[in-house]
N, C-alpha and C. Protein backbone atom coordinates (compact mmCIF):
# COMPACT_ATOMS: atom_id res chain seq x y z
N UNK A 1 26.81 -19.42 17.08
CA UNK A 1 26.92 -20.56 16.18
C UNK A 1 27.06 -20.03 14.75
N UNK A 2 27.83 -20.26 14.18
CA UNK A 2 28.16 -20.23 12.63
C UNK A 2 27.76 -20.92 11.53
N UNK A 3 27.26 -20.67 10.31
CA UNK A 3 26.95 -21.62 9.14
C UNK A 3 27.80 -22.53 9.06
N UNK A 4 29.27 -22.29 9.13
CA UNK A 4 30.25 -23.40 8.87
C UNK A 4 29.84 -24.16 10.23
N UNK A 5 30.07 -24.12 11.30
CA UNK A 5 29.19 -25.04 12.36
C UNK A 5 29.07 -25.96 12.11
N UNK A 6 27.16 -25.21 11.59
CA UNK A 6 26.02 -25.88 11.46
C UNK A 6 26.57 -27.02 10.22
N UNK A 7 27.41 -26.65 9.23
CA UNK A 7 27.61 -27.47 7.94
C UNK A 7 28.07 -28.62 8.12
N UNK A 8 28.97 -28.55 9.36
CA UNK A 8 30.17 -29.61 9.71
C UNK A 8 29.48 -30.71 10.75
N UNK A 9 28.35 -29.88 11.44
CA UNK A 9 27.58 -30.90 12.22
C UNK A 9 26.37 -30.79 11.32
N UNK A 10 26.10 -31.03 10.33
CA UNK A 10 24.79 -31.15 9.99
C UNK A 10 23.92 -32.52 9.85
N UNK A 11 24.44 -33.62 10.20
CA UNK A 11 23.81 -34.55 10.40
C UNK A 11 23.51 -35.15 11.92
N UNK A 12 24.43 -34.40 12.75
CA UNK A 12 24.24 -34.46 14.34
C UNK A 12 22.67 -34.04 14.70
N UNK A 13 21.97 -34.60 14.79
CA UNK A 13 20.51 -33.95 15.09
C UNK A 13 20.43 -33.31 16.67
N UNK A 14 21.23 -33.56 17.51
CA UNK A 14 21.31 -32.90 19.15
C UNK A 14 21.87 -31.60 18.55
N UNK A 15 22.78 -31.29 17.62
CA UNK A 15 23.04 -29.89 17.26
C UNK A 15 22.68 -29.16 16.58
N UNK A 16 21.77 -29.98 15.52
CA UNK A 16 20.92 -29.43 14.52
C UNK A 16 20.01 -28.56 15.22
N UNK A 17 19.01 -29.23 16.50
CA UNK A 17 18.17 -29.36 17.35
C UNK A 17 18.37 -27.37 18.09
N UNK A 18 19.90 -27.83 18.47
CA UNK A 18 20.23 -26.41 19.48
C UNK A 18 20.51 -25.13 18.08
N UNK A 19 20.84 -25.76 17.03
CA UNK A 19 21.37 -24.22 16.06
C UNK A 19 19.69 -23.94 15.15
N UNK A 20 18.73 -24.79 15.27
CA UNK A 20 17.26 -24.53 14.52
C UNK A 20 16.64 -23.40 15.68
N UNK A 21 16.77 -23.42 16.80
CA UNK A 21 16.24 -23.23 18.04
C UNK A 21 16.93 -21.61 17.98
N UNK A 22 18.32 -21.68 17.96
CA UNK A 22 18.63 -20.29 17.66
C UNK A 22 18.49 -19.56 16.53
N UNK A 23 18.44 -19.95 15.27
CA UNK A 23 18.32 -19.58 14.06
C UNK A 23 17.44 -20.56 13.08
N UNK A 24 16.66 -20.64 13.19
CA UNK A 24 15.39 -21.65 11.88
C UNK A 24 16.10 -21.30 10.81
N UNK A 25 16.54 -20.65 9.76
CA UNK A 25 16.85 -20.43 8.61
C UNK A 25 18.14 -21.75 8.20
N UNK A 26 18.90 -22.27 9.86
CA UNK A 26 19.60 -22.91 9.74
C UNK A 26 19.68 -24.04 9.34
N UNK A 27 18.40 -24.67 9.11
CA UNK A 27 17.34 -25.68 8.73
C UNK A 27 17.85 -25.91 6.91
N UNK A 28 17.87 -24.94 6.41
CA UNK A 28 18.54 -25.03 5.09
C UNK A 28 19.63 -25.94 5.22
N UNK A 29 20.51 -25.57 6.51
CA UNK A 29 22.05 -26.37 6.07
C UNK A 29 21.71 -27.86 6.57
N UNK A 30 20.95 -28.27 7.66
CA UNK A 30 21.17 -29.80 7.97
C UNK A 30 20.64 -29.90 7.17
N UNK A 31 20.91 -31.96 7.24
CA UNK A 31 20.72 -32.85 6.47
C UNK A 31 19.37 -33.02 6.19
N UNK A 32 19.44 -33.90 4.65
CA UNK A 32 17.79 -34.41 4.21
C UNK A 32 17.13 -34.89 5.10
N UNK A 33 17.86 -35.71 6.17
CA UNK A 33 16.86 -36.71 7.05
C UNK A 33 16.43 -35.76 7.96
N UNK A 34 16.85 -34.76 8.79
CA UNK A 34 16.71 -33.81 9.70
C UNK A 34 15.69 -32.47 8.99
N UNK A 35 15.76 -32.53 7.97
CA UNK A 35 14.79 -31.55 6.86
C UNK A 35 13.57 -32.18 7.07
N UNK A 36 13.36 -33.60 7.47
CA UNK A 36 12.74 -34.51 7.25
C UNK A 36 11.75 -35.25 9.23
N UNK A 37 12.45 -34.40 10.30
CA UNK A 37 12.67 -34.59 10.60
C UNK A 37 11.42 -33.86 11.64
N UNK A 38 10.24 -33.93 12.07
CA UNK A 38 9.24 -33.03 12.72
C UNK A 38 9.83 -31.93 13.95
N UNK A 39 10.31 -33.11 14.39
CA UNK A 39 10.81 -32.64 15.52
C UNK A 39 11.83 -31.08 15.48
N UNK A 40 13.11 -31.57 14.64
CA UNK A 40 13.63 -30.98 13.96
C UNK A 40 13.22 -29.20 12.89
N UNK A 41 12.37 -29.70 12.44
CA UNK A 41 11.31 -28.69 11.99
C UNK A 41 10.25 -27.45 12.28
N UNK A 42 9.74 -28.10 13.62
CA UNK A 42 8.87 -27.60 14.19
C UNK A 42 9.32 -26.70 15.24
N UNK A 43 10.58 -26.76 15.89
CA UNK A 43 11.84 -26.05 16.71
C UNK A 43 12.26 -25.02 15.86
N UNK A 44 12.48 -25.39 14.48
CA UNK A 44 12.83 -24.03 13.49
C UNK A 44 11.79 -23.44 13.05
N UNK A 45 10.22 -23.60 13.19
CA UNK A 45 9.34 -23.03 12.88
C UNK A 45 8.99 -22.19 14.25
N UNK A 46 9.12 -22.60 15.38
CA UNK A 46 9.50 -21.90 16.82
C UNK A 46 10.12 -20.78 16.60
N UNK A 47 10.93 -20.53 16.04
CA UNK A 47 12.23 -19.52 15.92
C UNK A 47 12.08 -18.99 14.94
N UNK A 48 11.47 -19.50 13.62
CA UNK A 48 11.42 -18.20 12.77
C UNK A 48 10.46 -19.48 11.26
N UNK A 49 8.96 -18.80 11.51
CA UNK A 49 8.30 -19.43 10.72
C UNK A 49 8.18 -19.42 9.50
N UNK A 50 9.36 -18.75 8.96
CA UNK A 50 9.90 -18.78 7.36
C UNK A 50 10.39 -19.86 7.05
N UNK A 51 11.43 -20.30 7.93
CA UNK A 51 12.01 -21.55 7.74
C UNK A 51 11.48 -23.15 7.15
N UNK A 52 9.94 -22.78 7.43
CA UNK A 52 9.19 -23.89 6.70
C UNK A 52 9.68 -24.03 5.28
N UNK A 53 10.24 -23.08 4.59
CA UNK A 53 10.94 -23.22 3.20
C UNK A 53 11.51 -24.34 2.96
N UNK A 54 12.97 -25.00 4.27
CA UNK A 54 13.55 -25.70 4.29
C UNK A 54 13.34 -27.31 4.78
N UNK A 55 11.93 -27.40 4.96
CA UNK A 55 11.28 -28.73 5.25
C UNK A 55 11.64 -29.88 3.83
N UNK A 56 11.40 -30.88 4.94
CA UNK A 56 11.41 -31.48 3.61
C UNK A 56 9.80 -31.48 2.83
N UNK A 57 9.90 -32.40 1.32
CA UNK A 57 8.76 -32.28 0.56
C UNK A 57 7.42 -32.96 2.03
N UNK A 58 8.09 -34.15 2.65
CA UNK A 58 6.59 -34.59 3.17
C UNK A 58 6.04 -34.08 4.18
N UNK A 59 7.22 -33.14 4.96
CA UNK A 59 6.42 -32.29 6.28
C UNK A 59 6.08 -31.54 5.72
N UNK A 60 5.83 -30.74 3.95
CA UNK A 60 5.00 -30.00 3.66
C UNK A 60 3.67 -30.56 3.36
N UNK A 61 3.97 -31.46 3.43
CA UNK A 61 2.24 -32.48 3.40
C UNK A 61 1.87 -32.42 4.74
N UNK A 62 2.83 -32.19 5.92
CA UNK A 62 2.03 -32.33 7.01
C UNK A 62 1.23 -31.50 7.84
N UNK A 63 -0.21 -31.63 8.15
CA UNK A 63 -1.20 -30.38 7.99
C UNK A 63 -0.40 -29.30 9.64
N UNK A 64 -0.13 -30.18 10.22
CA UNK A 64 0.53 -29.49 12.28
C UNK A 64 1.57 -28.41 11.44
N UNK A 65 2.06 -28.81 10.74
CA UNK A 65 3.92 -28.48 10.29
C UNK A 65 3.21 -26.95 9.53
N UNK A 66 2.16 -27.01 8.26
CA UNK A 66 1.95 -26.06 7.67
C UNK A 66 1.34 -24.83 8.48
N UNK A 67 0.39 -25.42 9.68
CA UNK A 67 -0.58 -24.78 9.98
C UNK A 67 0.33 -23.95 11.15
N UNK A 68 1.32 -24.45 11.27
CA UNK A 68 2.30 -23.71 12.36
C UNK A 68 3.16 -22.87 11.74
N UNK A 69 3.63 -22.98 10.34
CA UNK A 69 4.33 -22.03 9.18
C UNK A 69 3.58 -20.92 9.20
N UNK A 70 2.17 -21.42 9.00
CA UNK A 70 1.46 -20.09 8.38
C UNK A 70 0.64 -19.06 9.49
N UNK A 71 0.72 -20.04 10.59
CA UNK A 71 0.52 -18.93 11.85
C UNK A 71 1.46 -17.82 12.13
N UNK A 72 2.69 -18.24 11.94
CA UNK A 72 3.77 -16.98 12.44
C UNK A 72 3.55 -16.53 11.09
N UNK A 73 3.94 -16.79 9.88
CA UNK A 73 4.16 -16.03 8.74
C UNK A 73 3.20 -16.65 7.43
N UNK A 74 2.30 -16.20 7.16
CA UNK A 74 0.64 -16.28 6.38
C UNK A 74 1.29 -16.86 4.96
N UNK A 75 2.14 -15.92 4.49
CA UNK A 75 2.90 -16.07 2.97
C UNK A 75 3.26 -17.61 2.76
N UNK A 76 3.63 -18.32 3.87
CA UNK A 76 4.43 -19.62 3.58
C UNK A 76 3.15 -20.80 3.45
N UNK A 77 2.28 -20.38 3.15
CA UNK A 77 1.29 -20.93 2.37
C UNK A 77 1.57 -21.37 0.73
N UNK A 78 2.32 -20.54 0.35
CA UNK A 78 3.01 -21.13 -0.67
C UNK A 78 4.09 -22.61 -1.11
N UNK A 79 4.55 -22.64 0.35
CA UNK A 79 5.01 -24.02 0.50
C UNK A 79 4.43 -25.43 0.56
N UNK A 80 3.17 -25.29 1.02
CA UNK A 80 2.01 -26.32 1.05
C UNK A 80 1.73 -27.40 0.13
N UNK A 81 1.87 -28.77 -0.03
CA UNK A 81 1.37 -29.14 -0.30
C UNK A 81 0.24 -29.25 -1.30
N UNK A 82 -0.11 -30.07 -2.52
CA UNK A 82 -1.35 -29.59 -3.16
C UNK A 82 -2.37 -29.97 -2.25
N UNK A 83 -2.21 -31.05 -1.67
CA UNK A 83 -3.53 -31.47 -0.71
C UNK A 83 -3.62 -30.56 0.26
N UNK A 84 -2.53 -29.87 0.64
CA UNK A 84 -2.90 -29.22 1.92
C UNK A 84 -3.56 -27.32 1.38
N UNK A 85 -2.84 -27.26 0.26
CA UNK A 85 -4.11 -26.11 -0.49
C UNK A 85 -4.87 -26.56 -0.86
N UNK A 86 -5.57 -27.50 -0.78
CA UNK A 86 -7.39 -28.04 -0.72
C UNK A 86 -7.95 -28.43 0.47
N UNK A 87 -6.90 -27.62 1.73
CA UNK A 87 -7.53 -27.93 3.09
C UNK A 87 -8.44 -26.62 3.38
N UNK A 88 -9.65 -26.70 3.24
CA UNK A 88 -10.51 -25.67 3.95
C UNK A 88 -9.75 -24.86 5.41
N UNK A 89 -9.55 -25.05 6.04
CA UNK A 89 -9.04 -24.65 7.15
C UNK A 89 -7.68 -24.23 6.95
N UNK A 90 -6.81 -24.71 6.49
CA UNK A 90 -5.04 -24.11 6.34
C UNK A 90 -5.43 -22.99 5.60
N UNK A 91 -6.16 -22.99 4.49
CA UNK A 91 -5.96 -22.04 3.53
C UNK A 91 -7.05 -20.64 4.21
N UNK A 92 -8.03 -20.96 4.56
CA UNK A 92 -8.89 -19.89 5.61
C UNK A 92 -8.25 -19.31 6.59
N UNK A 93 -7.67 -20.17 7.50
CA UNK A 93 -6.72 -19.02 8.15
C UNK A 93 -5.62 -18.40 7.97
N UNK A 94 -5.16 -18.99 6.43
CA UNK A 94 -3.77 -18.27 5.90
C UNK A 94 -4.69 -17.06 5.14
N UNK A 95 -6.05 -17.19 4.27
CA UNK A 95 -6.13 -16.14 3.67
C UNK A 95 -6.80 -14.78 5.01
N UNK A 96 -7.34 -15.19 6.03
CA UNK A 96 -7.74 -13.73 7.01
C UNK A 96 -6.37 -13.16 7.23
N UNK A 97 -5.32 -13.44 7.23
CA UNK A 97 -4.14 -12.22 7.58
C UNK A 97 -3.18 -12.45 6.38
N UNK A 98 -3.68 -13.13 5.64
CA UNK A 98 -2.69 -13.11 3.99
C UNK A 98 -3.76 -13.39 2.65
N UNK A 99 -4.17 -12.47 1.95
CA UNK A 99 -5.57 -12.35 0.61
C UNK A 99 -4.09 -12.87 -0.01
N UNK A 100 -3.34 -12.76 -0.01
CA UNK A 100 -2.98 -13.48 -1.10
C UNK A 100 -2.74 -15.00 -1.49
N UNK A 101 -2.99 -15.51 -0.24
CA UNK A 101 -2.96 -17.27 -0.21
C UNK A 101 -3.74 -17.74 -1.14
N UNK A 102 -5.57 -17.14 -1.48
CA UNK A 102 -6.39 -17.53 -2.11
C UNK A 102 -5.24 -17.99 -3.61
N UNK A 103 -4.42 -17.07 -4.30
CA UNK A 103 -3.77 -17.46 -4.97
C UNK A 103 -3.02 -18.71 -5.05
N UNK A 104 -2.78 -19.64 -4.14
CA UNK A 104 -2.26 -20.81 -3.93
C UNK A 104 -3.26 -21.86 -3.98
N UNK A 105 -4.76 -21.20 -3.00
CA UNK A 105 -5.28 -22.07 -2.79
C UNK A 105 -6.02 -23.21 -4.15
N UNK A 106 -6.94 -24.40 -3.85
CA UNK A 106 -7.16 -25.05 -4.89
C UNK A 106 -8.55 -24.42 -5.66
N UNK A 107 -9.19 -25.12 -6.79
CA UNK A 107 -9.84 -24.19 -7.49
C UNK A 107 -11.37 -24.48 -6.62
N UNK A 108 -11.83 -25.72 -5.95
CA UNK A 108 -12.77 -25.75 -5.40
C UNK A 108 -12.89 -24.72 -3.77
N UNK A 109 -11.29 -24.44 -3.72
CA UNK A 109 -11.60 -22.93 -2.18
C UNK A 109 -11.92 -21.66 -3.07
N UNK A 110 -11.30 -21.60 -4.36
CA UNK A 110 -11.86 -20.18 -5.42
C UNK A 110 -13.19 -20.02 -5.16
N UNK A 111 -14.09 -20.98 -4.92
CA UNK A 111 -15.32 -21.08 -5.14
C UNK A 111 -15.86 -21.24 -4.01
N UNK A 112 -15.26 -21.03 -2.84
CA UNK A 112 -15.80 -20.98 -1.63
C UNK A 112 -15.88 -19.93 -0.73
N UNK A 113 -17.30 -19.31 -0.89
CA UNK A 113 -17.67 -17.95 -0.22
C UNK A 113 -16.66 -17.40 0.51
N UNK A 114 -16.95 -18.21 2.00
CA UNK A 114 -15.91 -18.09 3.08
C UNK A 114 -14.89 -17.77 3.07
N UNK A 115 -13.57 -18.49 2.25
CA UNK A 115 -12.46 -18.53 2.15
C UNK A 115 -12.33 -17.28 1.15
N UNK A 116 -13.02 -17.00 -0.11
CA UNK A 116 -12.64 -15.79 -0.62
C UNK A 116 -13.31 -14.23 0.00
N UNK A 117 -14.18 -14.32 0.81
CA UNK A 117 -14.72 -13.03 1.47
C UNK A 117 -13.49 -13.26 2.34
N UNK A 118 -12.82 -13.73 2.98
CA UNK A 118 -11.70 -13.55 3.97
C UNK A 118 -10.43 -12.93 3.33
N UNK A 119 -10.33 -13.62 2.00
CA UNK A 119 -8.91 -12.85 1.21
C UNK A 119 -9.63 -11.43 0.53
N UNK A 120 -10.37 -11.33 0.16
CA UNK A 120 -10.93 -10.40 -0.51
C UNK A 120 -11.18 -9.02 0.75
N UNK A 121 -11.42 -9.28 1.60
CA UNK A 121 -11.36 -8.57 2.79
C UNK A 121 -9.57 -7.66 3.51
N UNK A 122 -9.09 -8.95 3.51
CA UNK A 122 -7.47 -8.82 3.75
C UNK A 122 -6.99 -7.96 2.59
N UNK A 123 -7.36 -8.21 1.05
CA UNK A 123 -6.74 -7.60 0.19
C UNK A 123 -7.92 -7.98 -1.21
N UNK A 124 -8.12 -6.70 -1.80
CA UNK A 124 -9.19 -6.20 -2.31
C UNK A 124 -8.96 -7.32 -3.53
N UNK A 125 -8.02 -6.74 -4.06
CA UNK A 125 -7.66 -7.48 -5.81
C UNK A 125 -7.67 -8.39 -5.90
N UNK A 126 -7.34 -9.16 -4.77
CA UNK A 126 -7.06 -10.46 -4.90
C UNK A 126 -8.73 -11.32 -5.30
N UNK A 127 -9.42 -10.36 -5.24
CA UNK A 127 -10.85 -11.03 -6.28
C UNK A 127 -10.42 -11.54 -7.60
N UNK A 128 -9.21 -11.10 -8.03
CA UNK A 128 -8.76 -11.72 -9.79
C UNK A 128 -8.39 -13.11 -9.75
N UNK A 129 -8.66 -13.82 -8.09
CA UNK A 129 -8.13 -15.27 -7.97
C UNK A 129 -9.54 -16.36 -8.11
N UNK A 130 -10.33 -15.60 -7.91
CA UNK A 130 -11.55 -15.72 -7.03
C UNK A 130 -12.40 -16.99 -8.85
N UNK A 131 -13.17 -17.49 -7.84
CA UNK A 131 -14.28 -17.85 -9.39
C UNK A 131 -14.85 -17.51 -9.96
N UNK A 132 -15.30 -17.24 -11.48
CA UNK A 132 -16.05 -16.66 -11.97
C UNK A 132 -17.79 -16.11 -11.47
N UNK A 133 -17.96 -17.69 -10.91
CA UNK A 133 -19.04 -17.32 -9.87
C UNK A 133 -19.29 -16.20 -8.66
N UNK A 134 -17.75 -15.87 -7.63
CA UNK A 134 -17.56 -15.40 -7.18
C UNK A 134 -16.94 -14.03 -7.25
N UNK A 135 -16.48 -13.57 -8.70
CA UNK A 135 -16.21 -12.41 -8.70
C UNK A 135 -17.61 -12.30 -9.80
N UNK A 136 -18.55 -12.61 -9.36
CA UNK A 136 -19.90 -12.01 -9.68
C UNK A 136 -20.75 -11.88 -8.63
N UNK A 137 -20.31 -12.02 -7.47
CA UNK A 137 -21.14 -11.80 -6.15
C UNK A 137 -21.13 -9.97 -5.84
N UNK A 138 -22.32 -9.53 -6.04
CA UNK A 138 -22.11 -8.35 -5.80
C UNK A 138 -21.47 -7.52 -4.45
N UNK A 139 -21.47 -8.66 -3.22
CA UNK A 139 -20.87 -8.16 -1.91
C UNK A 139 -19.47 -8.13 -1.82
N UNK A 140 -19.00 -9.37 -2.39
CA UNK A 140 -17.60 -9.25 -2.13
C UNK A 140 -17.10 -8.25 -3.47
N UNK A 141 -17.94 -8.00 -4.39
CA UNK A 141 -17.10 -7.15 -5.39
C UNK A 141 -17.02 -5.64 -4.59
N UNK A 142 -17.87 -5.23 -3.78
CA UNK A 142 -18.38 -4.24 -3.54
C UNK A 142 -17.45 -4.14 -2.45
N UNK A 143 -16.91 -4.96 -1.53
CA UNK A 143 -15.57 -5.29 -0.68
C UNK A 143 -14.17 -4.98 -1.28
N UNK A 144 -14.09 -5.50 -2.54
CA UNK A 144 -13.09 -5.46 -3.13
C UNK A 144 -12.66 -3.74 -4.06
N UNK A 145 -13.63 -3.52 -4.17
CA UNK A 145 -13.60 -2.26 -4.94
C UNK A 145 -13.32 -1.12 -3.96
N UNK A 146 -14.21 -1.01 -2.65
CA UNK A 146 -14.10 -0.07 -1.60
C UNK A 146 -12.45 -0.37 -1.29
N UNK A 147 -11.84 -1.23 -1.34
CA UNK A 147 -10.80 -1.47 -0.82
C UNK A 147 -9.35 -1.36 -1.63
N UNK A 148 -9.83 -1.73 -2.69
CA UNK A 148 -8.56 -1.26 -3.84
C UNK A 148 -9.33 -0.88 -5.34
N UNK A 149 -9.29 0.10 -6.45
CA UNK A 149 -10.29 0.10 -7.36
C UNK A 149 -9.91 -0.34 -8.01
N UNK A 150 -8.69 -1.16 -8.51
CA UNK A 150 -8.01 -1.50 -9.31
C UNK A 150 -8.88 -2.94 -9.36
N UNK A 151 -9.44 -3.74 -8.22
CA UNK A 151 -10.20 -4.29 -8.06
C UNK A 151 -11.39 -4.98 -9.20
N UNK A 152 -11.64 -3.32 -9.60
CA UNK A 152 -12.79 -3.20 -10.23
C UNK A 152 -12.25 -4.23 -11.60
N UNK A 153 -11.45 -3.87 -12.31
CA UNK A 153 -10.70 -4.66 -13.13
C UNK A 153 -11.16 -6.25 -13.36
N UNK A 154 -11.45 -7.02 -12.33
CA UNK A 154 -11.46 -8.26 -11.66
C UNK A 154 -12.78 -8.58 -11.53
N UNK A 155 -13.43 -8.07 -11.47
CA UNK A 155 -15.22 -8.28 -11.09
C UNK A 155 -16.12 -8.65 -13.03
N UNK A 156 -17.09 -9.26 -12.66
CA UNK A 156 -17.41 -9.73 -13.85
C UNK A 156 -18.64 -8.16 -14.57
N UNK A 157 -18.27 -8.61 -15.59
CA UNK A 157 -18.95 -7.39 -16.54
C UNK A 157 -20.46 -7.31 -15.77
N UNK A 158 -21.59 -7.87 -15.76
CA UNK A 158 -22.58 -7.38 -15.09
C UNK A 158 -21.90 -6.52 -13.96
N UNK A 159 -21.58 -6.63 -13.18
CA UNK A 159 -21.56 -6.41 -11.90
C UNK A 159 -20.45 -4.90 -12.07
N UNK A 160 -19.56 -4.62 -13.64
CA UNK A 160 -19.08 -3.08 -13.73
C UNK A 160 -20.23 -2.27 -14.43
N UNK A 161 -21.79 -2.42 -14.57
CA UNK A 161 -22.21 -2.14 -14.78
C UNK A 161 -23.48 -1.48 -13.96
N UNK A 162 -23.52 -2.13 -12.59
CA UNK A 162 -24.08 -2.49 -11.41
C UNK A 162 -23.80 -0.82 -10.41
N UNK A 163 -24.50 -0.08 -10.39
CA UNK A 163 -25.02 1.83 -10.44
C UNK A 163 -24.09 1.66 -8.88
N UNK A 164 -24.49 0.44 -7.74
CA UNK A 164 -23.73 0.65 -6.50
C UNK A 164 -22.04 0.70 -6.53
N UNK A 165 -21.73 -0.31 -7.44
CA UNK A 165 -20.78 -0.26 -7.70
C UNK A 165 -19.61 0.64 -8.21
N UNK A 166 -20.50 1.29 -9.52
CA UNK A 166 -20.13 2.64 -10.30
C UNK A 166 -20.01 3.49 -9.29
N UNK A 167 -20.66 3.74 -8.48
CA UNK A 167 -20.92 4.94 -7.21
C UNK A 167 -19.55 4.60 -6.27
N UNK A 168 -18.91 3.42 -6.15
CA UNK A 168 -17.70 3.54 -5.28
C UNK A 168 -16.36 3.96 -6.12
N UNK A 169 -16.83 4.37 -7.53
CA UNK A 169 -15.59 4.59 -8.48
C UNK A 169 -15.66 6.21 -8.52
């Protein structure tokens, strides 16, 4: 199947259906309503979970649609929804195999133990996303530092002062 194809049938949803199934990226070329379209969507997230790019705006509101983006590929957490980066759960299991989601996520998950010991774990630095509260927790700084020192950068002044800490530098 070819882009030109897909272009010429792009409002056919039975072909949209068979060229998402072979290629998700193809999802770019159909139509708004088929962008729009779960069914449609969720067949190109089957095939290649990047393709969530090409959703429309409200299946990025939809929590099935994101949480299936960010299972195959963690990064497309960036596509989300604001409500759906204030979902405890989308954003927790996007940050255990992607620390960098915390960066997307909203400012009340910054501040949530859980969700930042999981990115902070995955990827050290990413404590510079974290809350002030939380890049003063001496465990996860002490996570973050063992893990990248650049880290250290990111952690609140008590805590670069803090002898356990100094000792992992």
């Amino acid at each position: 199947m070819t882009e030109e194809e897909v272009i010429e049938h792009k409002s056919d949803r039975e072909f949209i259906l068979k060229a998402v199934a072979e290629n998700g990226k193809f999802l770019d070329l159909a139509s708004k309503e088929l962008q729009n379209d779960k069914e449609v969507v969720m067949t190109a997230l089957d095939q290649d979970p990047e393709s969530l790019e090409f959703a429309s705006s409200m299946l990025k509101n939809d929590r099935e649609v994101i949480l299936k983006g960010v299972k195959g590929a963690p990064w497309t957490i960036c596509y989300a929804s604001e409500k759906l980066r204030a979902d405890r759960e989308v954003i927790l299991d996007s940050c255990k195999s992607y620390g960098q989601a915390l960066y997307f996520a909203s400012e009340e998950l910054r501040d949530d133990r859980e969700v930042v010991k999981a990115a902070v774990e995955n990827k050290g630095i990413i404590i510079k996303y974290a809350s002030d509260r939380l890049r003063n927790d001496k465990e996860l700084a002490m996570i973050a530092v063992k893990q990248n020192k650049q880290s250290y950068h990111f952690i609140s002044e008590e805590l670069k002062q803090d002898e356990d800490i100094k000792a992992l530098m």
